[in-house]
Protein backbone atom coordinates (compact mmCIF):
# COMPACT_ATOMS: atom_id res chain seq x y z
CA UNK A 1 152.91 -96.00 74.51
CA UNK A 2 150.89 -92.42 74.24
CA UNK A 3 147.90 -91.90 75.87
CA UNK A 4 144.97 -90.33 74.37
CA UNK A 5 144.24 -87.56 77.75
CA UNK A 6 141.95 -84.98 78.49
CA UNK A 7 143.59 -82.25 80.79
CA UNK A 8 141.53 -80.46 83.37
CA UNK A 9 142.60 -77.94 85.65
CA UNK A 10 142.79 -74.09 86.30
CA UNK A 11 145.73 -72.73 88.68
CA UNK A 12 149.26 -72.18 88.64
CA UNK A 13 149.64 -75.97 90.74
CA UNK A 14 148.35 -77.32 88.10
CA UNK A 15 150.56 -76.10 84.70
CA UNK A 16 153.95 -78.25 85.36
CA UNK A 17 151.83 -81.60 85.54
CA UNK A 18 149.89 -80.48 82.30
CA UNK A 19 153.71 -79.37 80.37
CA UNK A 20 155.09 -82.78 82.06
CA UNK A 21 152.30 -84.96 80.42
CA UNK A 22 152.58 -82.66 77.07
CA UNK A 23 156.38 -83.11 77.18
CA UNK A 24 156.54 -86.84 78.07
CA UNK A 25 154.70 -87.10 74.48
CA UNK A 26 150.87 -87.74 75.34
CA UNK A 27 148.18 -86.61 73.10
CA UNK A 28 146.13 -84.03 74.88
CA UNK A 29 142.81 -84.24 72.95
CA UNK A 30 141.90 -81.19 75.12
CA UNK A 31 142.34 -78.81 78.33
CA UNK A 32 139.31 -77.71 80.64
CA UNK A 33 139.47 -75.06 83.05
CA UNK A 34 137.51 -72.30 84.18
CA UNK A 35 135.85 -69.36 82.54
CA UNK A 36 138.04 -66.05 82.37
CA UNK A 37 137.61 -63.95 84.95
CA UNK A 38 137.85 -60.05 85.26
CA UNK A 39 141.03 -58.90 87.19
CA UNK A 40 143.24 -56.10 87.39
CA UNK A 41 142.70 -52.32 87.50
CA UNK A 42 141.12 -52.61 84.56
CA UNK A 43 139.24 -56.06 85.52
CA UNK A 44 139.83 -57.02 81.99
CA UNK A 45 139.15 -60.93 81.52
CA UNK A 46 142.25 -62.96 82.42
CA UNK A 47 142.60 -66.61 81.20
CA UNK A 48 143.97 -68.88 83.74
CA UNK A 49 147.23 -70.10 84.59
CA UNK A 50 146.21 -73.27 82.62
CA UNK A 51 144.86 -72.06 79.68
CA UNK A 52 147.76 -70.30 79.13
CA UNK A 53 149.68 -72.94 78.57
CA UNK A 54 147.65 -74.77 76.85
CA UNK A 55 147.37 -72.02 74.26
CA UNK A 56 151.44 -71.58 74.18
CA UNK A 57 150.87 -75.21 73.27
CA UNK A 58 148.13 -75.42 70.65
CA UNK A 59 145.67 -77.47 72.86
CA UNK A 60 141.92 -76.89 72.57
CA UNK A 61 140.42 -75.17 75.50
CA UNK A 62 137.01 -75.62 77.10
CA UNK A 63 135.26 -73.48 79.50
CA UNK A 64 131.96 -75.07 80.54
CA UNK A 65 130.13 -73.70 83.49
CA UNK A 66 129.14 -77.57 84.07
CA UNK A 67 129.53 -81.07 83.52
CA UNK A 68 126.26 -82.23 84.71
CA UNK A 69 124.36 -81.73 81.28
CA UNK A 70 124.07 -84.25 78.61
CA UNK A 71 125.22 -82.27 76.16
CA UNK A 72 128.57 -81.27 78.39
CA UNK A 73 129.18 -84.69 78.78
CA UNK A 74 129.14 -85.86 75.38
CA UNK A 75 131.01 -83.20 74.10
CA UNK A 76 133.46 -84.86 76.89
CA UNK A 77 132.90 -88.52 75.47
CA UNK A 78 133.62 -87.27 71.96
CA UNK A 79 137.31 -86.56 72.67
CA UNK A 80 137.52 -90.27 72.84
CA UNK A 81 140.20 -90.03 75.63
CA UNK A 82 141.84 -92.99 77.34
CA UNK A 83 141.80 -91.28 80.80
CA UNK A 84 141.59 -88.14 82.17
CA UNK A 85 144.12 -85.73 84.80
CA UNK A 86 142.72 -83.41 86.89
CA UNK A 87 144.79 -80.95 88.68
CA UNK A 88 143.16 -77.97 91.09
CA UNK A 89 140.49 -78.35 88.54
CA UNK A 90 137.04 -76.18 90.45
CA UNK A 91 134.61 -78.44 89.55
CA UNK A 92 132.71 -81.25 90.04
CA UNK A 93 132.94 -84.25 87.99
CA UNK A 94 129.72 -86.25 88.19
CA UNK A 95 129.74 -89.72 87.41
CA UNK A 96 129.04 -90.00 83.59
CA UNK A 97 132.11 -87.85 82.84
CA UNK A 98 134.15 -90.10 85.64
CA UNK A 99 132.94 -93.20 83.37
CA UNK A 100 133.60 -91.84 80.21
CA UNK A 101 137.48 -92.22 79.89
CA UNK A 102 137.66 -95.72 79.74
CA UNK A 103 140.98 -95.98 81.69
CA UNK A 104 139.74 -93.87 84.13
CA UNK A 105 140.46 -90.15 85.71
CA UNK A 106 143.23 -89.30 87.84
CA UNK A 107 143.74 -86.64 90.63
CA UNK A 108 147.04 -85.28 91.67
CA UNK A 109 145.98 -84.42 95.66
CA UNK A 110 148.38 -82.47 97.43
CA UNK A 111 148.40 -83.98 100.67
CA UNK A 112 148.73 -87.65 101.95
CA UNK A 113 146.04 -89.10 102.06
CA UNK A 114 143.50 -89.89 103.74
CA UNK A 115 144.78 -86.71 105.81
CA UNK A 116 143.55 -83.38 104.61
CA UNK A 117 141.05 -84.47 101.46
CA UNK A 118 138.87 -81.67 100.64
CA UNK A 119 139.76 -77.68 99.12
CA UNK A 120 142.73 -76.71 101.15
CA UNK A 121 145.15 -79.31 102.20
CA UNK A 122 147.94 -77.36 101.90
CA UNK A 123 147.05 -74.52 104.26
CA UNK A 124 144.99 -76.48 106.54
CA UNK A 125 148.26 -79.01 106.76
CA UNK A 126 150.59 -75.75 107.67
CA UNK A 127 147.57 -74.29 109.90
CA UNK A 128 147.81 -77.65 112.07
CA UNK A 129 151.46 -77.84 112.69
CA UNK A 130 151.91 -80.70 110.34
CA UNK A 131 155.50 -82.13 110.08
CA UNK A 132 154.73 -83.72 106.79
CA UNK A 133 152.86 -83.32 103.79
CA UNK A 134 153.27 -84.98 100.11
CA UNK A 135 151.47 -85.39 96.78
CA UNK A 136 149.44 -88.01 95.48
CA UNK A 137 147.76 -89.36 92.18
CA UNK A 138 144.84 -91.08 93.05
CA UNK A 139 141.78 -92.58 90.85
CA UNK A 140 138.85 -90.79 91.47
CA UNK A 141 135.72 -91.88 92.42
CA UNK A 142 132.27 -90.22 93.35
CA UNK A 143 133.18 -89.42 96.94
CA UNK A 144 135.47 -86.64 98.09
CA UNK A 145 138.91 -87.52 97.55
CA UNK A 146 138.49 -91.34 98.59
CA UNK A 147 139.37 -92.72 95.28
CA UNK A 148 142.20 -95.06 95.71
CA UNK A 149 146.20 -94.50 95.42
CA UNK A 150 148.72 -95.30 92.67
CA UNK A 151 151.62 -93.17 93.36
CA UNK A 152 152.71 -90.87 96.16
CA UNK A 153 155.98 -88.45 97.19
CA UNK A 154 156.53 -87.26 100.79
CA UNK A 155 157.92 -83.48 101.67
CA UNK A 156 158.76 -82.53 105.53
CA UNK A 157 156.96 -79.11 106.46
CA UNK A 158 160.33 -77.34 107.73
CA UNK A 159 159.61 -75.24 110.93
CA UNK A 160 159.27 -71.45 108.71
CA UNK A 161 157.60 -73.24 105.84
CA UNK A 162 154.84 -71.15 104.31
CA UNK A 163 151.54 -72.49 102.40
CA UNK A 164 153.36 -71.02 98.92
CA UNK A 165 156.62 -72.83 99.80
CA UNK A 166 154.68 -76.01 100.11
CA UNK A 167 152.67 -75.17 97.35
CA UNK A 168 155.44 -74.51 94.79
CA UNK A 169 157.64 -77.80 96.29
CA UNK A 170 154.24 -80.23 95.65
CA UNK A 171 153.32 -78.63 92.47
CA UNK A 172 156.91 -79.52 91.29
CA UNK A 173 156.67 -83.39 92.75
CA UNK A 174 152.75 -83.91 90.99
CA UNK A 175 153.97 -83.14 87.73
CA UNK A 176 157.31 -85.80 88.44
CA UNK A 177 154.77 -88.52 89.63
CA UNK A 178 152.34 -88.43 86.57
CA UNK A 179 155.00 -89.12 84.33
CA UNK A 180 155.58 -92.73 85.62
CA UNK A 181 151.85 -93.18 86.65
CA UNK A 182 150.51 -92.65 82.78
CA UNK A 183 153.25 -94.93 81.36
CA UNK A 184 152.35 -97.39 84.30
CA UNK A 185 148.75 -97.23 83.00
CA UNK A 186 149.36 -97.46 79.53
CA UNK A 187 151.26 -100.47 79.58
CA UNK A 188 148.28 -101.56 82.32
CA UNK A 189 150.31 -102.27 84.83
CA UNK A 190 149.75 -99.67 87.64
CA UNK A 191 148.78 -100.68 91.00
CA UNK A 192 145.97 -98.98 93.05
CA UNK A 193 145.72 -99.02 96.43
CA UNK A 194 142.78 -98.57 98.69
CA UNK A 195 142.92 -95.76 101.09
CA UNK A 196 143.36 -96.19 104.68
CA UNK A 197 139.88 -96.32 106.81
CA UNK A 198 141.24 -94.17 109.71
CA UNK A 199 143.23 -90.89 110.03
CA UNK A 200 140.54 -89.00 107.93
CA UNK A 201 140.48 -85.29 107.94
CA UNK A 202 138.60 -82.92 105.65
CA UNK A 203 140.42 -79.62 104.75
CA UNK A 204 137.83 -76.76 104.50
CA UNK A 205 137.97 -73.95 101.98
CA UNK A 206 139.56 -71.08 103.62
CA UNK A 207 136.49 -68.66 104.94
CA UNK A 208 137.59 -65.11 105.36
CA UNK A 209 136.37 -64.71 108.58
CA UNK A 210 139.57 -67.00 110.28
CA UNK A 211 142.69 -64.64 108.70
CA UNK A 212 142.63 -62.38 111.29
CA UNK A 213 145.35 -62.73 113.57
CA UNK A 214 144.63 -63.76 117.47
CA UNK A 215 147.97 -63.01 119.47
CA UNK A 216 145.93 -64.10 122.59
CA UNK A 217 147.14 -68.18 121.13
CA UNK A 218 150.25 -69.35 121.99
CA UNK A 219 153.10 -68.55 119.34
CA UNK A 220 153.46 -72.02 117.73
CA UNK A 221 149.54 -71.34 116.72
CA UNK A 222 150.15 -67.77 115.58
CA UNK A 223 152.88 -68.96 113.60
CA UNK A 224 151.33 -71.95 111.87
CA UNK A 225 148.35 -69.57 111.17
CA UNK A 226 150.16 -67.01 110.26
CA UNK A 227 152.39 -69.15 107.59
CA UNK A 228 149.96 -71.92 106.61
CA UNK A 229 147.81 -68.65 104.87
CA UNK A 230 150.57 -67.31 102.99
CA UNK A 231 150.80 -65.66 100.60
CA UNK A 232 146.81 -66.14 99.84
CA UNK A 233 144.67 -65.03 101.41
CA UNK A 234 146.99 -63.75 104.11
CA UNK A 235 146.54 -63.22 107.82
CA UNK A 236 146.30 -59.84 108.91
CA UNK A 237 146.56 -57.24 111.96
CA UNK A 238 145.86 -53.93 112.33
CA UNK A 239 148.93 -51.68 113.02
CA UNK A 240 148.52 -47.89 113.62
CA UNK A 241 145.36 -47.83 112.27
CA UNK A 242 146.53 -49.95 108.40
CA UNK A 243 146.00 -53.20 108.10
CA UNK A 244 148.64 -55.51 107.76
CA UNK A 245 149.36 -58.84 105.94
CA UNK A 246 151.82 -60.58 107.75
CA UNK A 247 153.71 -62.97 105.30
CA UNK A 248 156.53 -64.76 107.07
CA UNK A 249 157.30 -65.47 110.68
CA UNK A 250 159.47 -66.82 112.70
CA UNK A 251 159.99 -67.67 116.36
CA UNK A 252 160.62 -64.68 118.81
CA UNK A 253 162.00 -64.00 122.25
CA UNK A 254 160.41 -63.04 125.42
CA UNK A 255 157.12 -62.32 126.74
CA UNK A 256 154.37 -59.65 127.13
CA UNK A 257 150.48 -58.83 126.66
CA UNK A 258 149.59 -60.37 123.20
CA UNK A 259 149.74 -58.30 120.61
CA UNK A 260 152.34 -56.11 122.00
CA UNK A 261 156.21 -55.23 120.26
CA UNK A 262 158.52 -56.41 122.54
CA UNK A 263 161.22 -54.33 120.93
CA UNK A 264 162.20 -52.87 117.46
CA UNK A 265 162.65 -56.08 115.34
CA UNK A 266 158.54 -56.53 114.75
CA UNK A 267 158.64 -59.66 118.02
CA UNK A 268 155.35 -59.61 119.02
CA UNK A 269 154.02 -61.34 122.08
CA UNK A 270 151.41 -63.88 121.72
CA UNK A 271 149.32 -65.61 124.26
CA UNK A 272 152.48 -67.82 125.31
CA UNK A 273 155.79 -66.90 124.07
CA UNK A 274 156.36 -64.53 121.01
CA UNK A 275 156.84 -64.57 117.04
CA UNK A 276 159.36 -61.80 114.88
CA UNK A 277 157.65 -60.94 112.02
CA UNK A 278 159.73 -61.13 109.17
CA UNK A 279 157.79 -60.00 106.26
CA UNK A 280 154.69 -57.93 105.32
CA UNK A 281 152.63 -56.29 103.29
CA UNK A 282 150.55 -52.88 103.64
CA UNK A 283 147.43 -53.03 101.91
CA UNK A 284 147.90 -51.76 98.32
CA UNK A 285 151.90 -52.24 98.25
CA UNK A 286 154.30 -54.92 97.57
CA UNK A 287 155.38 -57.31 100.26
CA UNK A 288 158.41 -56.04 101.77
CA UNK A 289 160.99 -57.53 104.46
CA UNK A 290 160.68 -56.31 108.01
CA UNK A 291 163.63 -54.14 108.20
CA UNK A 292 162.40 -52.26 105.32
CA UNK A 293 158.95 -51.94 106.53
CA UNK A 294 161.04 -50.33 109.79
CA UNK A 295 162.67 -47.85 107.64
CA UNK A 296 159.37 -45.91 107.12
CA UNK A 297 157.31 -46.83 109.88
CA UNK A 298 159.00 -47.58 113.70
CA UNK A 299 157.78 -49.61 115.87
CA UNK A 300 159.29 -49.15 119.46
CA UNK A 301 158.52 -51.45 122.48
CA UNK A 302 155.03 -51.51 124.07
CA UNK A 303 153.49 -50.51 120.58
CA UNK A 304 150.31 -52.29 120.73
CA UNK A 305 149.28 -53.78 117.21
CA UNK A 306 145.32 -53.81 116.93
């Protein structure tokens, strides 16, 4: 049976789940996300990822800067939705809109929880070496991602793994689990289960100050840091004076002062051991592979990177 829904979210994560729950035949009274914001050379307002699609699909879209006024939340109680999914959404949902779909609202989370609740699971679950992550749609409650679990999918974090590999694989898996979780709760039927009281971690937004690259760490850390913030916002290094995103790692051979090429291939030496660098970016250009980044600019042995 269809679902009366109200869709809120704003990134590129969150557009399969919203064309899954379209698709699967739900009625979407209605699509939040955030404001358009000015980007581009031109910084001309772009519409998000989200409204987008909900445009290409003839859904209303709302922009409120809030949904702690009265008057934002019954304009939310007027849709007269059975539940709502949030996905990536960017804001807050205070209580009264939390109690106003009568079945309730539903997160997809992309991590397992109770691990990594908070703005950034997926890079902070990269940064930390993680050999697992997953997705999760979980009924929120007032607290920070502690609202308990109906359905869940587990993905191994393979050893080169970046943040936008994980990203793309878990975006791909939320919008396959939503699918059985709506028809689970329209025939009132789907299970909830409280989360786990220990193994709690918070995942911090990603402060610019910690995407600079220290080779003094060992290489394991250098790598995880080094993938776990790609593509966005990208770690960086100087080298010959540019600065350099560094997109994709892997690990390297031999041993030196950190932050030195051990020979032409872009194998830098880190506190313990050594990473190849496999692709980069110069500031203002496309991301490129190593070998082509070679072509134009050499790096020989003993080149110190800043």
């Amino acid at each position: 049976m269809p679902l009366r829904l109200i869709f809120m979210g704003t990134p590129d994560f969150a557009v399969p789940t919203l064309a899954a729950i379209a698709n699967a035949g739900h009625d979407i009274a209605a699509v939040y996300t955030r404001a358009p914001k000015p980007a581009g050379r031109g910084m001309a307002l772009q519409i998000t990822p989200v409204a987008r699609e909900a445009e290409k699909r003839g859904i209303p879209v709302l922009t409120p800067a809030t949904l702690k006024t009265p008057e934002a939340q019954e304009v939310f109680r007027a849709h007269k939705a059975d539940a709502a999914v949030v996905v990536a959404y960017g804001l807050l949902l205070p209580k009264a809109i939390l109690d106003a779909a009568p079945r309730g609202c539903f997160n997809i989370h992309a991590s397992l929880l109770p691990r990594w609740r908070g703005a950034a699971p997926i890079n902070r679950a990269i940064m930390a070496g993680d050999a697992e992550s997953g997705v999760m749609v979980m009924r929120m409650e007032e607290g920070l991602d502690t609202g308990p679990v109906a359905m869940t999918a587990h993905v191994a974090i393979t050893t080169d793994m970046t943040a936008g590999d994980l990203h793309d694989e878990l975006a791909k898996l939320g919008a396959e689990l939503i699918v059985p979780a709506l028809e689970k709760l329209a025939e009132r039927i789907l299970i909830l289960t409280p989360q786990a009281s220990e193994g709690i971690t918070y995942a911090a937004k990603i402060d610019k100050n910690e995407t600079r690259i220290d080779w003094t760490k060992s290489w394991q850390d250098v790598h995880n840091h080094i993938r776990g913030l790609s593509p966005f916002p990208g770690a960086w290094c100087e080298m010959a004076g540019d600065r350099i995103k560094v997109l994709r790692t892997t690990r390297g051979e031999g041993s030196g002062a950190p932050g030195t090429a051990l020979d032409d291939r872009l194998t830098i030496a880190c506190g313990d051991g050594a990473i190849r660098i496999v692709e980069l970016q110069k500031a203002g250009a496309r991301p490129m592979r190593a070998e082509e980044f070679l072509r134009g600019t050499p790096v020989r042995p003993g080149f110190a990177l800043g």
